[in-house]
PDB file of N, CA and C in Angstrom:
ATOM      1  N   UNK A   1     163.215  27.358 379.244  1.00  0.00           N
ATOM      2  CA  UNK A   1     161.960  28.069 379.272  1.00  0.00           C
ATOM      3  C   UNK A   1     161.264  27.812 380.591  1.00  0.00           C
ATOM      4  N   UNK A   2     160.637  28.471 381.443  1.00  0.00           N
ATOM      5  CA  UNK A   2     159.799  28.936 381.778  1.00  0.00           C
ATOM      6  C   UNK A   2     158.175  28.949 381.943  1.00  0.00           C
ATOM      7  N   UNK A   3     157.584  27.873 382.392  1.00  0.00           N
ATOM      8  CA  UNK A   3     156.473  27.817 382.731  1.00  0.00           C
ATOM      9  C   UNK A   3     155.934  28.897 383.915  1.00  0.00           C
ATOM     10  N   UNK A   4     154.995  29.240 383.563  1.00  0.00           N
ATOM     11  CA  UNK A   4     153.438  30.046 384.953  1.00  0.00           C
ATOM     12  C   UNK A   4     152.393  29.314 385.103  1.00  0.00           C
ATOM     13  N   UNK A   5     152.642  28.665 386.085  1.00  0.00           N
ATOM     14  CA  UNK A   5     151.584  27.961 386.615  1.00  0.00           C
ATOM     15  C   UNK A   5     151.170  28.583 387.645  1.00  0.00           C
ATOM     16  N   UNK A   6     149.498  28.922 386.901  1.00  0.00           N
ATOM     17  CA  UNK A   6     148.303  29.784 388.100  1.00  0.00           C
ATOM     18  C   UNK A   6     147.965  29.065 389.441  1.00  0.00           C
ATOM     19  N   UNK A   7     148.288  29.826 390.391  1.00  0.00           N
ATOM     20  CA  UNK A   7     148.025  29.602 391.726  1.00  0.00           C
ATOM     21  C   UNK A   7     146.228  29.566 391.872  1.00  0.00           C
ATOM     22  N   UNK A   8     145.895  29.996 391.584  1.00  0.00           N
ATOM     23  CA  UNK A   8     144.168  30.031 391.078  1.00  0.00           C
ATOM     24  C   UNK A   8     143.553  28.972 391.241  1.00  0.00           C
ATOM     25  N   UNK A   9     142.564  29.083 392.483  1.00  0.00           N
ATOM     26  CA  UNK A   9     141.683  27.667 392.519  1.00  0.00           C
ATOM     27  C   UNK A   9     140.132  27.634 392.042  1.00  0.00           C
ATOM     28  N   UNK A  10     139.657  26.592 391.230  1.00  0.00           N
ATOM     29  CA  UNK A  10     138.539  26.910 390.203  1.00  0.00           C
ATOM     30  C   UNK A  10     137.415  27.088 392.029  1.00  0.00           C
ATOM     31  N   UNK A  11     136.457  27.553 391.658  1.00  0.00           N
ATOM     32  CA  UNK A  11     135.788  27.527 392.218  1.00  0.00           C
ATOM     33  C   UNK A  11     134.802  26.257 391.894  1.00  0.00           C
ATOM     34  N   UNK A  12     133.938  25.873 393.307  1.00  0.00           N
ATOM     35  CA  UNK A  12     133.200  25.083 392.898  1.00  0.00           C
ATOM     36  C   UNK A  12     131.848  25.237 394.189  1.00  0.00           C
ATOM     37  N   UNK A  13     130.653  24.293 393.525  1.00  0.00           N
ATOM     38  CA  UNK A  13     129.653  24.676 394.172  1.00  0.00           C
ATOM     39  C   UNK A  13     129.146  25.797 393.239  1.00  0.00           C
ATOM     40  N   UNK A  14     127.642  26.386 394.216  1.00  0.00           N
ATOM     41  CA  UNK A  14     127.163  27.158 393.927  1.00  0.00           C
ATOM     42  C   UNK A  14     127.427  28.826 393.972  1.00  0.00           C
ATOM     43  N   UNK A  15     126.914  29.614 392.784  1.00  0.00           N
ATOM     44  CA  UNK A  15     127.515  30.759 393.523  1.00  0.00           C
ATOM     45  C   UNK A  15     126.160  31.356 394.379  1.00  0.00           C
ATOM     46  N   UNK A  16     125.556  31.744 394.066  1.00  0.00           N
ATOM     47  CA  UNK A  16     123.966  31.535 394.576  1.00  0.00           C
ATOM     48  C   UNK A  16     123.458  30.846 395.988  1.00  0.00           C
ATOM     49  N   UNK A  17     123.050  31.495 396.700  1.00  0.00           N
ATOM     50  CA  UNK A  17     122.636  30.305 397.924  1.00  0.00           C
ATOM     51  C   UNK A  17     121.333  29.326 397.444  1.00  0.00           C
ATOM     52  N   UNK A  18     120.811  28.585 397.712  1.00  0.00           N
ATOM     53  CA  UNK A  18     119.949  27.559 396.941  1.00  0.00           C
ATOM     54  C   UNK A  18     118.400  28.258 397.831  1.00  0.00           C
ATOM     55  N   UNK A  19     117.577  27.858 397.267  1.00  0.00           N
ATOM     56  CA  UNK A  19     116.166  28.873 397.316  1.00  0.00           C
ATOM     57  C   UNK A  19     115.517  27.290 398.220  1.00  0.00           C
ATOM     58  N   UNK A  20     115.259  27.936 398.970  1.00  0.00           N
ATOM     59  CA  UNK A  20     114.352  27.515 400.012  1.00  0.00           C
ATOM     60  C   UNK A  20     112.632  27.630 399.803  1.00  0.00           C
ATOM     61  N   UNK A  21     111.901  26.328 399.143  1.00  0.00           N
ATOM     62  CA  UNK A  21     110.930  26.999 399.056  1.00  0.00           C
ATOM     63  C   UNK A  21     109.474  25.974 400.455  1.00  0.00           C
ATOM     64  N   UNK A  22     108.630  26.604 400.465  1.00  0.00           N
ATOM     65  CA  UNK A  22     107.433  25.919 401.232  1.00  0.00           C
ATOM     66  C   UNK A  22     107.080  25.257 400.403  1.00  0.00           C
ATOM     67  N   UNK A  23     105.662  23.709 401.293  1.00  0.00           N
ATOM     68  CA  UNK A  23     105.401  23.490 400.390  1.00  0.00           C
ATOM     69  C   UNK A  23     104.143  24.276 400.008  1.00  0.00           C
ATOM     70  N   UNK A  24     103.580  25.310 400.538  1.00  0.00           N
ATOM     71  CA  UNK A  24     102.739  25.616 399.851  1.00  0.00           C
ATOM     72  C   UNK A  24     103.208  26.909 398.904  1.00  0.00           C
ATOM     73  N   UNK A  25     104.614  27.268 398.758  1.00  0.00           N
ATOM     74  CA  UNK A  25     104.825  27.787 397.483  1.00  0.00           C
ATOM     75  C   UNK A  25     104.976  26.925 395.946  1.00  0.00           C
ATOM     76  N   UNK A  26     105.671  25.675 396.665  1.00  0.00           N
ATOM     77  CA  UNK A  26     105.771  24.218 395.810  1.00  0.00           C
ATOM     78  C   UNK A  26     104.242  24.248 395.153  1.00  0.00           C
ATOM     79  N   UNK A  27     103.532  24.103 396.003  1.00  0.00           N
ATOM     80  CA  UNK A  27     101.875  23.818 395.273  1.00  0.00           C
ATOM     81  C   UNK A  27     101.428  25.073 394.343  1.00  0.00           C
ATOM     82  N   UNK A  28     101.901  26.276 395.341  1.00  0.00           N
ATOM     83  CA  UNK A  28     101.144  27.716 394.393  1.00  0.00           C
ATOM     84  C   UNK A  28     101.953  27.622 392.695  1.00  0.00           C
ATOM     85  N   UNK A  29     102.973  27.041 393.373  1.00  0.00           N
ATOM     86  CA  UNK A  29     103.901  27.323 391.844  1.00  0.00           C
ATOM     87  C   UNK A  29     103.588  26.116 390.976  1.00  0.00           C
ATOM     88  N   UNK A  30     103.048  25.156 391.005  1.00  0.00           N
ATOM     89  CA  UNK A  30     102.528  23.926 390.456  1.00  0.00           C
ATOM     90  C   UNK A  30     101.647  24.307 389.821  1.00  0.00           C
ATOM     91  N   UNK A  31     100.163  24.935 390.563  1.00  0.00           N
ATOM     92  CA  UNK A  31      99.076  25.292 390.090  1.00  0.00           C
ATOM     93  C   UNK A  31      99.544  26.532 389.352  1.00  0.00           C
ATOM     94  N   UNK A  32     100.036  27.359 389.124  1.00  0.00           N
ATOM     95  CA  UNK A  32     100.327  28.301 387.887  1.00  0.00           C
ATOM     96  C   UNK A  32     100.892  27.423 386.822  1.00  0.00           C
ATOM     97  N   UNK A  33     102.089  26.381 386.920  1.00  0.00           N
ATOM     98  CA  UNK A  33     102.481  25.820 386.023  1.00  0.00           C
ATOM     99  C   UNK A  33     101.163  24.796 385.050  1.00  0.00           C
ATOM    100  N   UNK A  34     100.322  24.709 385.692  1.00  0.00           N
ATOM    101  CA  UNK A  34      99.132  24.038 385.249  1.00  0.00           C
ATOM    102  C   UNK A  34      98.115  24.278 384.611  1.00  0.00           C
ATOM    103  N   UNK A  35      98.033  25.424 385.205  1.00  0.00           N
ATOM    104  CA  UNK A  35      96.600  26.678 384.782  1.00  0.00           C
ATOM    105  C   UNK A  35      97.649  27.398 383.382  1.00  0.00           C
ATOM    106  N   UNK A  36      98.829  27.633 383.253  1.00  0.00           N
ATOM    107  CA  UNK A  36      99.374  27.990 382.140  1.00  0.00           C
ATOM    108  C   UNK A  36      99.132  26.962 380.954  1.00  0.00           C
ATOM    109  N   UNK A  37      99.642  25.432 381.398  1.00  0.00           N
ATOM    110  CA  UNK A  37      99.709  25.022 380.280  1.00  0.00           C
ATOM    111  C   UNK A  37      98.007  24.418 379.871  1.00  0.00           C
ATOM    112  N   UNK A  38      96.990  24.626 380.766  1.00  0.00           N
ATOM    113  CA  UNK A  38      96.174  24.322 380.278  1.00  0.00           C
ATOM    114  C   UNK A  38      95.128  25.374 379.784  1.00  0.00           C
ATOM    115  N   UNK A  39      96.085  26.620 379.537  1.00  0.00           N
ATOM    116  CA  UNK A  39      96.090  27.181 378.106  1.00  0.00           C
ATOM    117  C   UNK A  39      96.403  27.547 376.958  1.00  0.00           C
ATOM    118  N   UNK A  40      97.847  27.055 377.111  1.00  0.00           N
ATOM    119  CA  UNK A  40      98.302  26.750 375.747  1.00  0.00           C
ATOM    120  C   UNK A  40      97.740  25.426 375.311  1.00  0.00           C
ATOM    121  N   UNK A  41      97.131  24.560 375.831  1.00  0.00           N
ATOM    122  CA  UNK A  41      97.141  22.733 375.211  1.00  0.00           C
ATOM    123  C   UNK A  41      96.093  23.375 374.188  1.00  0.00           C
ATOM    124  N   UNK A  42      95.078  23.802 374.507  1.00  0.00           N
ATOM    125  CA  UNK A  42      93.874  24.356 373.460  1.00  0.00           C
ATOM    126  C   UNK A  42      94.445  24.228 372.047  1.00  0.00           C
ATOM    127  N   UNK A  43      95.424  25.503 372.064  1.00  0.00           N
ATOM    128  CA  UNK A  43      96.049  25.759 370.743  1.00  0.00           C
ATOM    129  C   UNK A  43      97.163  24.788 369.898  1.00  0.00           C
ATOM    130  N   UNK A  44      97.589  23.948 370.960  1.00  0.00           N
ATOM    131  CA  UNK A  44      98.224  22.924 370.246  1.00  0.00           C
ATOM    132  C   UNK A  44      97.249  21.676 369.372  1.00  0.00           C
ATOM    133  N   UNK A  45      96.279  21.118 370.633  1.00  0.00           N
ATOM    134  CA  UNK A  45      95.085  20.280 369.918  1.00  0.00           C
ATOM    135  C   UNK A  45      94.503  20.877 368.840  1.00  0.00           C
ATOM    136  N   UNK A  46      94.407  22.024 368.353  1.00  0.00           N
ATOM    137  CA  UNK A  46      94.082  22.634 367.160  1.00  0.00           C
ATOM    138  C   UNK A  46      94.665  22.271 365.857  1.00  0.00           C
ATOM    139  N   UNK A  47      96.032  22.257 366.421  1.00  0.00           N
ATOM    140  CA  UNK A  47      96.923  22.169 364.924  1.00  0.00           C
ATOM    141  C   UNK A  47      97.582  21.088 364.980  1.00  0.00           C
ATOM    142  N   UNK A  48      97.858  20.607 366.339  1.00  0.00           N
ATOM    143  CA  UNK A  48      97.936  18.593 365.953  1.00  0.00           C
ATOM    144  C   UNK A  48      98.283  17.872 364.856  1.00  0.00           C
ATOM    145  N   UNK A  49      96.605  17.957 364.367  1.00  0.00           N
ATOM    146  CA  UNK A  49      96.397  17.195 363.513  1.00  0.00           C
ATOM    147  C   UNK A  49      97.101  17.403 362.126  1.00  0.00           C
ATOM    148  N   UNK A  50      96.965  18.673 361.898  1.00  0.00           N
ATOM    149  CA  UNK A  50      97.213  18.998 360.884  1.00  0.00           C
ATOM    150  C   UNK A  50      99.072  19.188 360.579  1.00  0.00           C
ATOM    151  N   UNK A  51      99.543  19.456 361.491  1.00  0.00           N
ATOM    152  CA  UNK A  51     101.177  19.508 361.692  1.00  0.00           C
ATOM    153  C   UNK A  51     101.837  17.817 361.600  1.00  0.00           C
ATOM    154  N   UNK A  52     100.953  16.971 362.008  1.00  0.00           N
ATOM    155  CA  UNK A  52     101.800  15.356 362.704  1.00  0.00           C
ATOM    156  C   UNK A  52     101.902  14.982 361.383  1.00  0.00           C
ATOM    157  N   UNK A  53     101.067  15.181 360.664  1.00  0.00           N
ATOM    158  CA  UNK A  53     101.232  14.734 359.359  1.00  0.00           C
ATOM    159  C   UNK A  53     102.929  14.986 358.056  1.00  0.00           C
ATOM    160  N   UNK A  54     102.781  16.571 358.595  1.00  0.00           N
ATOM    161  CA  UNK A  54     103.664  16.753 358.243  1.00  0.00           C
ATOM    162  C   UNK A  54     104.984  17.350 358.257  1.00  0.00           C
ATOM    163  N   UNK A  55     104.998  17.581 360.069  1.00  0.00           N
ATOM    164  CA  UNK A  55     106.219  17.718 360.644  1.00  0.00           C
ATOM    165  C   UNK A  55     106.358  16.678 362.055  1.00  0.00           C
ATOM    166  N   UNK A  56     106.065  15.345 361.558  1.00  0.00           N
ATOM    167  CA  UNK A  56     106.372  14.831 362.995  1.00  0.00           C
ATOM    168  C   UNK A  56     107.580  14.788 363.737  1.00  0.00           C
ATOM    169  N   UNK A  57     107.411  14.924 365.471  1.00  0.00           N
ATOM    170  CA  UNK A  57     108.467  14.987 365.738  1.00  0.00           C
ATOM    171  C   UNK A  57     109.410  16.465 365.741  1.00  0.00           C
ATOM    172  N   UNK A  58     108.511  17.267 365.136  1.00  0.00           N
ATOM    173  CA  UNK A  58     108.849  18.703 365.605  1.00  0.00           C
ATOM    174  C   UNK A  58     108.362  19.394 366.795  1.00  0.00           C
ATOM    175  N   UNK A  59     109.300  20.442 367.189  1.00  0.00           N
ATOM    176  CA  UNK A  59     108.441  21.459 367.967  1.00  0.00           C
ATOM    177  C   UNK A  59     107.652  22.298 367.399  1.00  0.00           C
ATOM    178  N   UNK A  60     106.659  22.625 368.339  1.00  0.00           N
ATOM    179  CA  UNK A  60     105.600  23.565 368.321  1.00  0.00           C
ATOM    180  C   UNK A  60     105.515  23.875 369.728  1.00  0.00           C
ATOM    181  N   UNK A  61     105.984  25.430 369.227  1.00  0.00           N
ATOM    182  CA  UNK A  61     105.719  26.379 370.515  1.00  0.00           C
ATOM    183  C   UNK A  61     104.633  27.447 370.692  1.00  0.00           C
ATOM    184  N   UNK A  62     103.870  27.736 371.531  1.00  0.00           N
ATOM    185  CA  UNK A  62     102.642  27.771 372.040  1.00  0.00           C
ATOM    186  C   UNK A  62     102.798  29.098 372.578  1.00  0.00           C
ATOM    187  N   UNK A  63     102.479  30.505 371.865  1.00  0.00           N
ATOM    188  CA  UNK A  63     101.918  31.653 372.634  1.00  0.00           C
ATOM    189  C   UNK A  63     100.888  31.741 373.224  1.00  0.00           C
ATOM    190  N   UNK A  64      99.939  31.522 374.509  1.00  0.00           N
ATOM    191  CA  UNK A  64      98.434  31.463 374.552  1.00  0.00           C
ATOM    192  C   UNK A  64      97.846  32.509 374.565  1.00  0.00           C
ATOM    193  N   UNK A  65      98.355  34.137 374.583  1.00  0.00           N
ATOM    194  CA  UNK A  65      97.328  35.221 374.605  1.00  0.00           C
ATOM    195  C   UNK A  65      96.823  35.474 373.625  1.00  0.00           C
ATOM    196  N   UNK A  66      97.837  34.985 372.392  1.00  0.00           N
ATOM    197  CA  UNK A  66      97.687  35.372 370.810  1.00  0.00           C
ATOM    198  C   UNK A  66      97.323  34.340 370.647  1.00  0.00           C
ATOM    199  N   UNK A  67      97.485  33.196 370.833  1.00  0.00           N
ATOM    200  CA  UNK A  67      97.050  31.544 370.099  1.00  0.00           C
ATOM    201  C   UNK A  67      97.725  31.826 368.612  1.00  0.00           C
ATOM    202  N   UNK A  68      99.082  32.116 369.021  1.00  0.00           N
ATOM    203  CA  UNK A  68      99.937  32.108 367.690  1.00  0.00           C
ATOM    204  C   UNK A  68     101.038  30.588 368.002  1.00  0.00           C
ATOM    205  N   UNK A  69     101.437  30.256 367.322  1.00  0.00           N
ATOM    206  CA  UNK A  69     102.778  29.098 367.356  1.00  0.00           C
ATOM    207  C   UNK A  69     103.431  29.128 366.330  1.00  0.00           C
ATOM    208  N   UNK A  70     104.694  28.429 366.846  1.00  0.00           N
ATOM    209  CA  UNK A  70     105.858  28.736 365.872  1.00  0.00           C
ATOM    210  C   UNK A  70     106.354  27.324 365.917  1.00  0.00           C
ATOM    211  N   UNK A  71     106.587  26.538 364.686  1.00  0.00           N
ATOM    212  CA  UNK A  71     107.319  25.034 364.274  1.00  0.00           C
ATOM    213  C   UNK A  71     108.611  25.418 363.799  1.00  0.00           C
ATOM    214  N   UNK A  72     108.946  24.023 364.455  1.00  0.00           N
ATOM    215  CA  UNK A  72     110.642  24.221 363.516  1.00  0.00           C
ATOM    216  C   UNK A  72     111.108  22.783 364.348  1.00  0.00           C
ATOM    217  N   UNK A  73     112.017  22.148 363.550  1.00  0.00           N
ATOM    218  CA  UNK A  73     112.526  21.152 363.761  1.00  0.00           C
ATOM    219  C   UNK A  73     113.630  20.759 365.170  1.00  0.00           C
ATOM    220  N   UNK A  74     113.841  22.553 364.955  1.00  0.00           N
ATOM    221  CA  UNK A  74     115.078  22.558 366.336  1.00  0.00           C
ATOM    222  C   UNK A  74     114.099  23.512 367.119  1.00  0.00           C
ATOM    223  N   UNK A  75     114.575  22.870 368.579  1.00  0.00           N
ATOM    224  CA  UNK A  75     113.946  23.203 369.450  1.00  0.00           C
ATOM    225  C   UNK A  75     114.122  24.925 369.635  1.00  0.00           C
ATOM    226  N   UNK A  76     115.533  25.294 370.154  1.00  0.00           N
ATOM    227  CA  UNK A  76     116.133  26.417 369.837  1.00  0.00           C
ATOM    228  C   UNK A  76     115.566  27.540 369.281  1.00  0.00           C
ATOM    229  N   UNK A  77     115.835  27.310 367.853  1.00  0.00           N
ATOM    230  CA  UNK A  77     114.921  28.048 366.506  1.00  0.00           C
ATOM    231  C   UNK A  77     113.318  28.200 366.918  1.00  0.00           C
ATOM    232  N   UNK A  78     112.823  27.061 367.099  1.00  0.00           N
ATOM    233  CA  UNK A  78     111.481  27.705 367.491  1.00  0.00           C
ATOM    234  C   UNK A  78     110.902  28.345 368.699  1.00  0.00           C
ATOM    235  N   UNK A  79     111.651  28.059 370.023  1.00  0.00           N
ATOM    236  CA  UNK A  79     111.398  29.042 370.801  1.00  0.00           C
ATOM    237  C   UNK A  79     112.338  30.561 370.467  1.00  0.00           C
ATOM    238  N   UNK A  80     113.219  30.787 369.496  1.00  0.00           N
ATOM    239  CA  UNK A  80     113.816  31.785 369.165  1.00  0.00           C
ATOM    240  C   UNK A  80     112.909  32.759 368.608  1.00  0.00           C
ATOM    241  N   UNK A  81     111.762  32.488 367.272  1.00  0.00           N
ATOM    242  CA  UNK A  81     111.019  32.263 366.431  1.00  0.00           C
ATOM    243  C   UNK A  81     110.053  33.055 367.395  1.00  0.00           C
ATOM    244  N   UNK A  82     109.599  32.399 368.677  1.00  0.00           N
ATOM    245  CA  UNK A  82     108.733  32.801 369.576  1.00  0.00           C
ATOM    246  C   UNK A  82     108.964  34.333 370.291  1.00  0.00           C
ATOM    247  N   UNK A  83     110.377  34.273 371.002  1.00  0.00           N
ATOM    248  CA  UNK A  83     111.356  35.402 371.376  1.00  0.00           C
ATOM    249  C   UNK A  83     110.855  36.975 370.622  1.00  0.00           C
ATOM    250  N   UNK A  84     111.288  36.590 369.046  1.00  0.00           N
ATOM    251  CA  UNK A  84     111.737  37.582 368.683  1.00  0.00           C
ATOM    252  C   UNK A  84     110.320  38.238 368.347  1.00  0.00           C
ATOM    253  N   UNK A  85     109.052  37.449 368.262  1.00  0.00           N
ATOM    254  CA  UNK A  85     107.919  38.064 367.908  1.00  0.00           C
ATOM    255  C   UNK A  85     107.076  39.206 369.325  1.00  0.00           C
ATOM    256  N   UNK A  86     107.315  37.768 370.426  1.00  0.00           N
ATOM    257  CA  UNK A  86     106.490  38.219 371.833  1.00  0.00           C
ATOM    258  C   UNK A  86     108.219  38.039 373.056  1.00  0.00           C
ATOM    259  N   UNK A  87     108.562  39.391 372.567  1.00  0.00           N
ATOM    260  CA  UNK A  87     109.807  39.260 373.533  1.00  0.00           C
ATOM    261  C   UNK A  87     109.428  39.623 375.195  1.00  0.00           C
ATOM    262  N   UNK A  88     109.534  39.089 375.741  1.00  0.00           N
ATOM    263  CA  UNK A  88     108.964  39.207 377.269  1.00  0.00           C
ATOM    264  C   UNK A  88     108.420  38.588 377.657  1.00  0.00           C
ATOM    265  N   UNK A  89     107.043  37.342 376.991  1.00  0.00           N
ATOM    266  CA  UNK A  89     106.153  36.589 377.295  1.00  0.00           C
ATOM    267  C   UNK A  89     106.677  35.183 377.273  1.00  0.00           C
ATOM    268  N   UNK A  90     105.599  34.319 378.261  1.00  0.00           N
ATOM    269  CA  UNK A  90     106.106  32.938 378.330  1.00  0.00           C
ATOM    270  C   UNK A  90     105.093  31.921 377.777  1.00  0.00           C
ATOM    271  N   UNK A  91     105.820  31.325 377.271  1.00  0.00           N
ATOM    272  CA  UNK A  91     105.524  30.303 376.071  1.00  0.00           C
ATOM    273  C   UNK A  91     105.736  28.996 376.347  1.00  0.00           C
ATOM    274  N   UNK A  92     104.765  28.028 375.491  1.00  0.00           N
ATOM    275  CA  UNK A  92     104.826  26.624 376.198  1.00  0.00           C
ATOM    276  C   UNK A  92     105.508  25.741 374.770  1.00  0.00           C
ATOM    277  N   UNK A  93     106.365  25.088 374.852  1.00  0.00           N
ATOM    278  CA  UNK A  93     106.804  23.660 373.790  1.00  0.00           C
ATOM    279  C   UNK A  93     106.032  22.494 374.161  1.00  0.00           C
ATOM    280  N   UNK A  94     105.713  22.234 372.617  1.00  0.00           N
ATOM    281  CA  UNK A  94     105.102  20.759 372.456  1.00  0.00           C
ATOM    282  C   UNK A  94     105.734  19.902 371.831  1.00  0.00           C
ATOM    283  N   UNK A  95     106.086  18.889 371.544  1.00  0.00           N
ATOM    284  CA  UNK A  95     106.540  18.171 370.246  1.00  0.00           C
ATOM    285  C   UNK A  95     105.303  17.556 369.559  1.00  0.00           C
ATOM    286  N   UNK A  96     105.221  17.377 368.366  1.00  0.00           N
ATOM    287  CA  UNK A  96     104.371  17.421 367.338  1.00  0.00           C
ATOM    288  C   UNK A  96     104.155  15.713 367.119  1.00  0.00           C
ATOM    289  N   UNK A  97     103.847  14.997 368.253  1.00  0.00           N
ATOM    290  CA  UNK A  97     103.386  13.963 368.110  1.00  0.00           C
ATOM    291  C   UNK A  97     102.208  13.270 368.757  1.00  0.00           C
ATOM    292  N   UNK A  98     101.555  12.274 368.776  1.00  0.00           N
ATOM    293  CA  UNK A  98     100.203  11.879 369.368  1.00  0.00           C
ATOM    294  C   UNK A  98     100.403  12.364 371.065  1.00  0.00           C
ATOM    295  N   UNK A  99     101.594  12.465 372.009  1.00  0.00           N
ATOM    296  CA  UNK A  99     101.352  12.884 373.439  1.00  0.00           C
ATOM    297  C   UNK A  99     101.708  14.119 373.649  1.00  0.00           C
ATOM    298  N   UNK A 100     102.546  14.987 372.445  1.00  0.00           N
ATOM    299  CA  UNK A 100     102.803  16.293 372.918  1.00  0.00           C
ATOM    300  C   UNK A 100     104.279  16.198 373.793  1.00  0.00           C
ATOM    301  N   UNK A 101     104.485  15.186 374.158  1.00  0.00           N
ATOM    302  CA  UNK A 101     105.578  15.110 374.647  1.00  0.00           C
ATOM    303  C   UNK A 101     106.857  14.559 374.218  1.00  0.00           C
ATOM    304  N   UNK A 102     107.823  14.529 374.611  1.00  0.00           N
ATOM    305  CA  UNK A 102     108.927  13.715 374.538  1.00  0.00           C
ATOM    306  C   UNK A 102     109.501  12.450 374.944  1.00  0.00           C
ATOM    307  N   UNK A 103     109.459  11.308 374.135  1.00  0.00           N
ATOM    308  CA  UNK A 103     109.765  10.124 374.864  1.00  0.00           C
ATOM    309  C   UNK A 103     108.634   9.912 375.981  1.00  0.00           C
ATOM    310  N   UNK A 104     108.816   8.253 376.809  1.00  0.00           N
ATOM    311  CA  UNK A 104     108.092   8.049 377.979  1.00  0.00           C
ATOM    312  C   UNK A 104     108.937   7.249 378.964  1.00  0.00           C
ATOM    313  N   UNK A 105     107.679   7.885 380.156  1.00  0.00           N
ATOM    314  CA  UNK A 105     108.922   7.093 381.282  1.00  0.00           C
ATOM    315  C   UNK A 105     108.541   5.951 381.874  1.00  0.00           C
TER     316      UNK A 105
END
C-alpha cells in the first residue's frame, strides 16, 4: 500500500497585517470603552442585590438602551440570550458577585 503524503505547508502567523494604532486612538478607544460601561454599571447595581442571592457567580449581561439583562449560568447562553433579542447592539457582562468581576489580580 501506498501512502500520500501532502506536500502542503500549514501556514503560520497572521493572516491579517496587525493594526497599528496611536496613542491617541488608544485613549479615544479607552474613553468609549468607559463611557459605555459606565452605562451599563447603573443597570447591573440595580439587580445585584437581588440576583447574588440567588444566582451567585452567574452572568448578567447588560443591554444599556433598554436597561434589559439577561442571566444564565453560562456565559455563552447569556450573551446568546442577549443576541437573539437586540441583534446588532453591544452589550456589557457582569458576573453576579460583590465586584462584578471575575477573579482578582
Amino acid at each position: 500500500m501506498t501512502y500520500y503524503k501532502s506536500t502542503r505547508t500549514a501556514r503560520r502567523g497572521r493572516i491579517f497585517p496587525e493594526i497599528q494604532w496611536t496613542e491617541e486612538q488608544k485613549a479615544q478607544r479607552e474613553a468609549e470603552r468607559e463611557a459605555f460601561y459606565q452605562r451599563c454599571k447603573p443597570v447591573f447595581d440595580k439587580v445585584k442585590s437581588e440576583l447574588i442571592e440567588t444566582h451567585y457567580n452567574w452572568y448578567v449581561t447588560v443591554e444599556p438602551d433598554s436597561g434589559e439583562y439577561f442571566v444564565d449560568k453560562n456565559l455563552e447562553v447569556a450573551w446568546q440570550k442577549c443576541r437573539e433579542k437586540y441583534p446588532g447592539k453591544i452589550h456589557h457582562t457582569f458576573r453576579i458577585n460583590e465586584t462584578g468581576a471575575c477573579g482578582t489580580i
